[in-house]
Structure formats: C-alpha cells, structure tokens
Protein backbone atom coordinates (compact mmCIF):
# COMPACT_ATOMS: atom_id res chain seq x y z
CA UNK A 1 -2.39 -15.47 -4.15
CA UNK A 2 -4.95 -12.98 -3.53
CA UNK A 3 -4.68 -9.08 -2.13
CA UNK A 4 -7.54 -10.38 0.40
CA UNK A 5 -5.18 -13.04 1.96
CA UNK A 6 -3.02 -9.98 3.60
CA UNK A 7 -5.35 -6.70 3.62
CA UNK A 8 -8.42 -6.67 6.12
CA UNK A 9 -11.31 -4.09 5.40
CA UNK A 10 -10.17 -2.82 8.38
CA UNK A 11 -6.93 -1.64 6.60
CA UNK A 12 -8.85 0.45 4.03
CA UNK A 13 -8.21 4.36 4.43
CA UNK A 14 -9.87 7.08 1.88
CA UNK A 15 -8.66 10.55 2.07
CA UNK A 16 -5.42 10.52 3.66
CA UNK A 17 -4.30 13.74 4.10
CA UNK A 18 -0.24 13.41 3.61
CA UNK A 19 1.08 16.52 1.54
CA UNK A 20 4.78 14.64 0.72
CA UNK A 21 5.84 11.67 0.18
CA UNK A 22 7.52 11.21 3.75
CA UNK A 23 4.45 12.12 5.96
CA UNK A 24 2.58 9.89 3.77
CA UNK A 25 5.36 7.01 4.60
CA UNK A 26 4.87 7.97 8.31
CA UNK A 27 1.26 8.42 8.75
CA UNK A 28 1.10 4.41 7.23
CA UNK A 29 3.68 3.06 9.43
CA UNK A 30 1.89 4.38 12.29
CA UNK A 31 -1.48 2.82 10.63
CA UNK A 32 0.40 -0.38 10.19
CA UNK A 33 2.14 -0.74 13.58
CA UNK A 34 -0.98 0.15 15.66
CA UNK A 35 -2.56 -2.87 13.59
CA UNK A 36 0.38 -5.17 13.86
CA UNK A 37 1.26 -4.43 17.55
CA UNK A 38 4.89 -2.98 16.82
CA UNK A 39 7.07 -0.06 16.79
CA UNK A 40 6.96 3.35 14.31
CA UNK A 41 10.43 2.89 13.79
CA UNK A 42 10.35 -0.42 13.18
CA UNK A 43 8.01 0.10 9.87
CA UNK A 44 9.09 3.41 9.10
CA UNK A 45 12.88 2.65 9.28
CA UNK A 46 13.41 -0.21 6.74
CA UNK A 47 10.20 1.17 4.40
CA UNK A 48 12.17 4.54 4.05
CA UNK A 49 15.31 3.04 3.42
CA UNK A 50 13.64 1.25 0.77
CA UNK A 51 12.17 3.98 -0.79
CA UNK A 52 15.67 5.84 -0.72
CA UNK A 53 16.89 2.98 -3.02
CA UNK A 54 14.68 3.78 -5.87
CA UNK A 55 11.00 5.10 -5.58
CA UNK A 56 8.18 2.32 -5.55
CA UNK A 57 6.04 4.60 -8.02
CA UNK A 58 4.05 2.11 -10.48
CA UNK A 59 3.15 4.90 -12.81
CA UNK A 60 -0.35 6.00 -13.60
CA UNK A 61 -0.61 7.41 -9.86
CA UNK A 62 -0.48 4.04 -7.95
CA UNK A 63 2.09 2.73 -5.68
CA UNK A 64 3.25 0.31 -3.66
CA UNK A 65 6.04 0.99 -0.46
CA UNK A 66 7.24 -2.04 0.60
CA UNK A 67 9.72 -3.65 3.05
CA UNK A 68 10.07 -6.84 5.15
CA UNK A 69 9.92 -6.44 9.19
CA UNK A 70 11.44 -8.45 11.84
CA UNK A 71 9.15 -10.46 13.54
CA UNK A 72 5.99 -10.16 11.95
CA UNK A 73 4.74 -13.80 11.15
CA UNK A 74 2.72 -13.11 7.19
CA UNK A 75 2.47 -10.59 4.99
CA UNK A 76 0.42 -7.34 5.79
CA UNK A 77 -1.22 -4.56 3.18
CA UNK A 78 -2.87 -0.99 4.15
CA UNK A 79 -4.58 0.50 0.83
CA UNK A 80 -4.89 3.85 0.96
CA UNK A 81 -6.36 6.51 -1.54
CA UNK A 82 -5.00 10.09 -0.78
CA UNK A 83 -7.06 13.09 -0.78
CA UNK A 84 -4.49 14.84 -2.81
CA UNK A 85 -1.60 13.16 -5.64
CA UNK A 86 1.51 13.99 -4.30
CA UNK A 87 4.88 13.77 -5.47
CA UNK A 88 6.42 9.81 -5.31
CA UNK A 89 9.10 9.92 -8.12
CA UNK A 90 7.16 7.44 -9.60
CA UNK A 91 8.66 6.34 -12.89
CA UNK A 92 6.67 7.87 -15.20
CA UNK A 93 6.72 10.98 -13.40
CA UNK A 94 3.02 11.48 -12.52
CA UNK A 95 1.53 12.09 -8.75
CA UNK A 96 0.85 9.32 -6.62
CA UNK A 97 -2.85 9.02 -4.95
CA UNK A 98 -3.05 4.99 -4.98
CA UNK A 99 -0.74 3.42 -2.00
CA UNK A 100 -0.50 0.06 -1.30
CA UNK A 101 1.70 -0.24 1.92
CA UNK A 102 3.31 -4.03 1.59
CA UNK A 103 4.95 -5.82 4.60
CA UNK A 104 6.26 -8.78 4.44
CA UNK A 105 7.99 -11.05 6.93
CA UNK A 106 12.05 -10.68 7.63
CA UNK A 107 12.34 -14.57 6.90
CA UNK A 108 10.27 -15.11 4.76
CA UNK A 109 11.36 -16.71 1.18
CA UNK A 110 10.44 -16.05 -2.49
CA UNK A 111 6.49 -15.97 -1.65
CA UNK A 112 7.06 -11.85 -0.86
CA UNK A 113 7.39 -11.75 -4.98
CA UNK A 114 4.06 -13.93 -5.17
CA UNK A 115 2.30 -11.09 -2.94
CA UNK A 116 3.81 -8.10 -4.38
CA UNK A 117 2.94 -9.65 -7.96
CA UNK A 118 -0.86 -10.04 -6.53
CA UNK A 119 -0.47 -5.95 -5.70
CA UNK A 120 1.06 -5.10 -9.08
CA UNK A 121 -1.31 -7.05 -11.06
CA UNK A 122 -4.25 -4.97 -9.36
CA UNK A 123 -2.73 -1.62 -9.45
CA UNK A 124 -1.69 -2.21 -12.78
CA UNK A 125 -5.19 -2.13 -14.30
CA UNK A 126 -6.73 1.22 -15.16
CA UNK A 127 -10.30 -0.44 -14.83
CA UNK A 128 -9.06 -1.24 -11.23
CA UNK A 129 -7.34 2.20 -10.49
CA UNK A 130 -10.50 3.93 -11.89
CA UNK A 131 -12.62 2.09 -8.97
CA UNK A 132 -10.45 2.83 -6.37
CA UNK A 133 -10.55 6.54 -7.28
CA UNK A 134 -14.22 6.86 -7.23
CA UNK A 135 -15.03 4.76 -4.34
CA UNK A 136 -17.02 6.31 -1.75
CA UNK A 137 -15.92 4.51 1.50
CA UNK A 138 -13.25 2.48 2.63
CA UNK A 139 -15.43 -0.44 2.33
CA UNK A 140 -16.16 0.08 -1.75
CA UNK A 141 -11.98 0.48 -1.84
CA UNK A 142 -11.87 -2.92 -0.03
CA UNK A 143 -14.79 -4.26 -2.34
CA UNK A 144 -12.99 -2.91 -5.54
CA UNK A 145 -9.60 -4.24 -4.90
CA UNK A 146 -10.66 -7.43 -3.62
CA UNK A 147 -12.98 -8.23 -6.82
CA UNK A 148 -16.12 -8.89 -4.66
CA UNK A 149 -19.52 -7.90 -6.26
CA UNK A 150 -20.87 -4.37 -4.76
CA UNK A 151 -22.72 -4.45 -2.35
C-alpha cells in the first residue's frame, strides 16, 4: 500500500498555525470533515479519545493521530507541516511539526495496520522528514511524501 492511495494533493497543508496539541487536533478534523462531508465531532471525538490513550508521537518531530469513523467507506490522510513544533508527548519527548492525520473506516479489518504501516514507514525516514520540512508548497509536501520526481 501506498500513502498516495488515501491522501489527495488536495489534503496537503504547510504552515498550520496550531499552538497545542488540541487546536492542532481540531483545526484537522475540521480539514478532514469539510473534505469527507461529515461532522467536527464526529472526527474530533474518537481522534481525541485516541490520543488520550497514549500520544501518537513517532519521535523525531513526526506524528501520526489516528482513529476509525463511522461511515466513511476507505481510508483518508491530511499531511500537515506546522509552522511551529509543538508539544505532542511524543515518545522521545521532542516537538511535533510533521502530522499525518489517519482515518480509517469503522468496519474495516486488519488493512488499517497495512495503511498506518505505509505512514510509519515514511515518517520514519529522516531523508523523508528532512523533505517535508523544507518543502516550499503543499504540492512539494505531496511530491515528497508520495516519492514522485520534482517537478
């Protein structure tokens, strides 16, 4: 599985201002539920009772919130770089500035690990983390993570 087989370009953002690790949960479920046609709450809810259980922090300032959502049909990612690191309790203690925002279907089966393997495996590599971080646009961010030649 690829990252390009559930994040759009379209679902690229650079610079998001979110000072704590809440507003930066909230101003992505809003992101994500404009694009998927669904509530706030419906994102917000289940992705911050996720969180609660134990941060989503990588390490190395990358990470990825995830949480499954009733009704929605196949997996959905929003990358977003922040324009500040904030605090995410990420395991190794540094600030977070790489999110990847995961959704995955309520029913769906064991593929969720298959596409939140595909996220890890990306966000894991500092050759990868050092692209996203000096992207200019939202579309070199898309062209980094997806492994397609510059343009």
């Amino acid at each position: 599985m690829q990252v390009t087989d559930f994040l759009q370009p379209g679902d690229v953002l650079v610079d998001l201002d979110a000072q704590t690790k809440l507003r930066a949960l909230q101003l992505l479920s809003r992101r994500a539920a404009t694009a998927l046609g669904v509530s706030e709450q419906a994102i917000f809810d289940p992705l911050y009772a996720r969180e609660k259980l134990g941060s989503t922090g990588l390490g190395e300032g990358a990470a990825i919130p995830h949480t499954r959502v009733a009704g929605l049909e196949k997996p959905f990612g929003l990358l977003a770089r922040l324009m500040k690191p904030i605090d995410f309790e990420a395991i190794d203690e540094m600030p977070v500035d790489i999110l990847f925002l995961l959704l995955l279907p309520a029913a769906g089966g064991k593929d969720h690990l298959n596409v939140l393997a595909a996220v890890a495996r990306q966000l894991r590599s500092p050759d990868m983390l050092k692209k996203l971080r000096h992207a200019d646009s939202a579309d070199e961010l898309y062209v980094a993570i997806a492994g397609l030649p510059p343009a």
